[in-house]
C-alpha atoms as a PDB file:
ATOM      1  CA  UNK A   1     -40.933 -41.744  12.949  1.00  0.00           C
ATOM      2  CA  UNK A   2     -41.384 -38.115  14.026  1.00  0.00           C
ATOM      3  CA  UNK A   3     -40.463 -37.449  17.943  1.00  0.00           C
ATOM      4  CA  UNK A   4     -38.411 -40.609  18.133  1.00  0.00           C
ATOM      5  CA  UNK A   5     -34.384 -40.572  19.075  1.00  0.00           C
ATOM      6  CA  UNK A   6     -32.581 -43.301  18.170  1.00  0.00           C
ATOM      7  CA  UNK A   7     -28.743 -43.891  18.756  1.00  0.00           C
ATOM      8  CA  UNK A   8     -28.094 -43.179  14.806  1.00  0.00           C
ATOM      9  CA  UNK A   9     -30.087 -39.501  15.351  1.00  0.00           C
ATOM     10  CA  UNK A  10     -28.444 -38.903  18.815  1.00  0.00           C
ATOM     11  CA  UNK A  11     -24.967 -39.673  17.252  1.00  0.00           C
ATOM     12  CA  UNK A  12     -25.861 -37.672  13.930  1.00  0.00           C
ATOM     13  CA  UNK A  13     -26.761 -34.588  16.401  1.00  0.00           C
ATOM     14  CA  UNK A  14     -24.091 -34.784  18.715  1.00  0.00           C
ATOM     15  CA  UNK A  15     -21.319 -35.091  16.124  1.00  0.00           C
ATOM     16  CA  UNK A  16     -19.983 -38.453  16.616  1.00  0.00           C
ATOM     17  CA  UNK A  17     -20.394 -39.706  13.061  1.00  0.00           C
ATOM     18  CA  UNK A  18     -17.444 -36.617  12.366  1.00  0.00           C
ATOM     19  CA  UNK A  19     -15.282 -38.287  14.223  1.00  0.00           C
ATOM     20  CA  UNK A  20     -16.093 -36.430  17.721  1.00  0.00           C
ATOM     21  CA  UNK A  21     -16.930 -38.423  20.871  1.00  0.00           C
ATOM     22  CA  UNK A  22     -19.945 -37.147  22.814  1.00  0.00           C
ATOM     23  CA  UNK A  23     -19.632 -37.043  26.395  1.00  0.00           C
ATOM     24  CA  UNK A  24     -23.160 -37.308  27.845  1.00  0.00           C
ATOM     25  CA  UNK A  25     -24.015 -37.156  32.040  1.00  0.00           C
ATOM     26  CA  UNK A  26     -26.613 -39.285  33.253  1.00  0.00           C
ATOM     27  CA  UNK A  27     -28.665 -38.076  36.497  1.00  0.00           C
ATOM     28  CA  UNK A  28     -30.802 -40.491  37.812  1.00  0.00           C
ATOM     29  CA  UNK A  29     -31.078 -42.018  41.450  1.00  0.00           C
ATOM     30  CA  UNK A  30     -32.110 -45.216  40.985  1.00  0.00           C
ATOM     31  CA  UNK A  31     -28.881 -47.337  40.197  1.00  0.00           C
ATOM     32  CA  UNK A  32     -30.541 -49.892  38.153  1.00  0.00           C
ATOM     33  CA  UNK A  33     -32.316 -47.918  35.315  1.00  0.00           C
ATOM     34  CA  UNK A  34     -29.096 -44.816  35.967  1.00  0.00           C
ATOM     35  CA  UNK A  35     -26.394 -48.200  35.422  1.00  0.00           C
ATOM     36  CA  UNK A  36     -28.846 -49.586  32.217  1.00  0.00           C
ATOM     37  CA  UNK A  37     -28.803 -45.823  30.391  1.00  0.00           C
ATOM     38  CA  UNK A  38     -24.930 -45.498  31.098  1.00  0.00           C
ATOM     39  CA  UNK A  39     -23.890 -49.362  29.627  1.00  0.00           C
ATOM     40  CA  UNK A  40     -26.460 -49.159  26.530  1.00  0.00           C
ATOM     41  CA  UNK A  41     -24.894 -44.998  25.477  1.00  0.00           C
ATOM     42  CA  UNK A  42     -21.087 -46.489  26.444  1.00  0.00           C
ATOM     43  CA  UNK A  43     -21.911 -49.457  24.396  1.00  0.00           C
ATOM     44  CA  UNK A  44     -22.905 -47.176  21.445  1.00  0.00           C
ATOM     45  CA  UNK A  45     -19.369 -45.697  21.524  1.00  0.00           C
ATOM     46  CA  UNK A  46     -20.769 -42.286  23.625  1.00  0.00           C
ATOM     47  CA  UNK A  47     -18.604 -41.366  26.472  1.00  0.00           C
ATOM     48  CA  UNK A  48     -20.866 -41.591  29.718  1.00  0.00           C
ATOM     49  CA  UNK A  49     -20.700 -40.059  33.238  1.00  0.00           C
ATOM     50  CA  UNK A  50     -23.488 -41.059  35.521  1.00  0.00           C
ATOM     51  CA  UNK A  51     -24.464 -39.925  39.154  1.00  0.00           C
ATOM     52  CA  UNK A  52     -27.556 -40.201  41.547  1.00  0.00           C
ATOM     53  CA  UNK A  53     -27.965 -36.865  42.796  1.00  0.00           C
ATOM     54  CA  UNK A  54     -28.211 -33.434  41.941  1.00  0.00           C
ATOM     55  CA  UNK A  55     -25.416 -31.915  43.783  1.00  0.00           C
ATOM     56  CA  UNK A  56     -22.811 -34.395  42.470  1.00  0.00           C
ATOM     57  CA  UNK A  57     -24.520 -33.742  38.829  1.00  0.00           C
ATOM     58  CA  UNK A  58     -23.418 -30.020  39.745  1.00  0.00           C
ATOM     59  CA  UNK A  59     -19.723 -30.959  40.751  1.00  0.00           C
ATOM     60  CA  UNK A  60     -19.163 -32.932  37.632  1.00  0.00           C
ATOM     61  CA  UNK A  61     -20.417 -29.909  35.567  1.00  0.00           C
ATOM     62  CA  UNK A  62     -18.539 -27.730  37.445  1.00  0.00           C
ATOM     63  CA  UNK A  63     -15.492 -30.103  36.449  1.00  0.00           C
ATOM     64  CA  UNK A  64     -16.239 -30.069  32.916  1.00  0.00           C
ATOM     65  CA  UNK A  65     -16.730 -26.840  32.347  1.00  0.00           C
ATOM     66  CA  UNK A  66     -13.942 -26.397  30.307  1.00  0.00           C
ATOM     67  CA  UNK A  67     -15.199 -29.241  27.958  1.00  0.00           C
ATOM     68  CA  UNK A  68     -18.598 -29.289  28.566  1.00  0.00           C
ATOM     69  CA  UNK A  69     -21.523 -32.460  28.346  1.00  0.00           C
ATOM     70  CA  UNK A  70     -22.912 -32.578  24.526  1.00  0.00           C
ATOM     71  CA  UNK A  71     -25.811 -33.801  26.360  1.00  0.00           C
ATOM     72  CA  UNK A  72     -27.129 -34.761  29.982  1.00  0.00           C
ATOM     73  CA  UNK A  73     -29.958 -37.079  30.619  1.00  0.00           C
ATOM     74  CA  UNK A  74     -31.679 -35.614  34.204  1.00  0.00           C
ATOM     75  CA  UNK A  75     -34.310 -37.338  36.055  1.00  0.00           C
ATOM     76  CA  UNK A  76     -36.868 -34.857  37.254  1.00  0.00           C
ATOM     77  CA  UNK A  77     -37.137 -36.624  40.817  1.00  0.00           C
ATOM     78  CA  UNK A  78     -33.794 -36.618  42.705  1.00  0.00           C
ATOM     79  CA  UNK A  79     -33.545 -36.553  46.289  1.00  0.00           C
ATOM     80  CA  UNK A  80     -32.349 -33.448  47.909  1.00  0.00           C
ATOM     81  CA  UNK A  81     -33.045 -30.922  44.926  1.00  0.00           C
ATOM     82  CA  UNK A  82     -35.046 -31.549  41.985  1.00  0.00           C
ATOM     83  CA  UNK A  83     -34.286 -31.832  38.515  1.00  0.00           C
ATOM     84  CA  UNK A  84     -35.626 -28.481  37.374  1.00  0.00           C
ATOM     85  CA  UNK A  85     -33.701 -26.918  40.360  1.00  0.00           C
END
């Protein structure tokens, strides 16, 4: 179906089917549905950072900048600054 990511596409486009293990960030401040995203990707062999807030979203980029996040998954409505900030 056209529009829809599944694990198999996400792993296809982030290169973990060659034998390279994506390392994704999750932003999101509720703990239940930011804990549900992290287990399910970890589960599907993804390597998985996760944090509530924007700042510590920008301290764990800042840490990885020398082997940056094949992909982050940001909520739009964090407390303190906002996803598109």
């Amino acid at each position: 179906m056209p529009g829809v990511v599944t694990t198999e596409t996400l792993s296809d486009t982030l290169g973990q089917n060659m034998g390279m293990t994506p390392s994704l960030l999750i932003v999101e401040d509720d703990e239940t549905i930011r804990e549900t995203i992290r287990e399910a990707l970890f589960l599907e062999g993804f390597a998985v950072s996760a944090c509530g807030d924007g700042l510590s979203a920008l301290a764990l980029i800042e840490e990885q900048k020398n082997d940056p996040f094949s992909l982050i998954v940001l909520d739009l409505m964090l407390p303190g600054m906002s996803g598109l900030d």
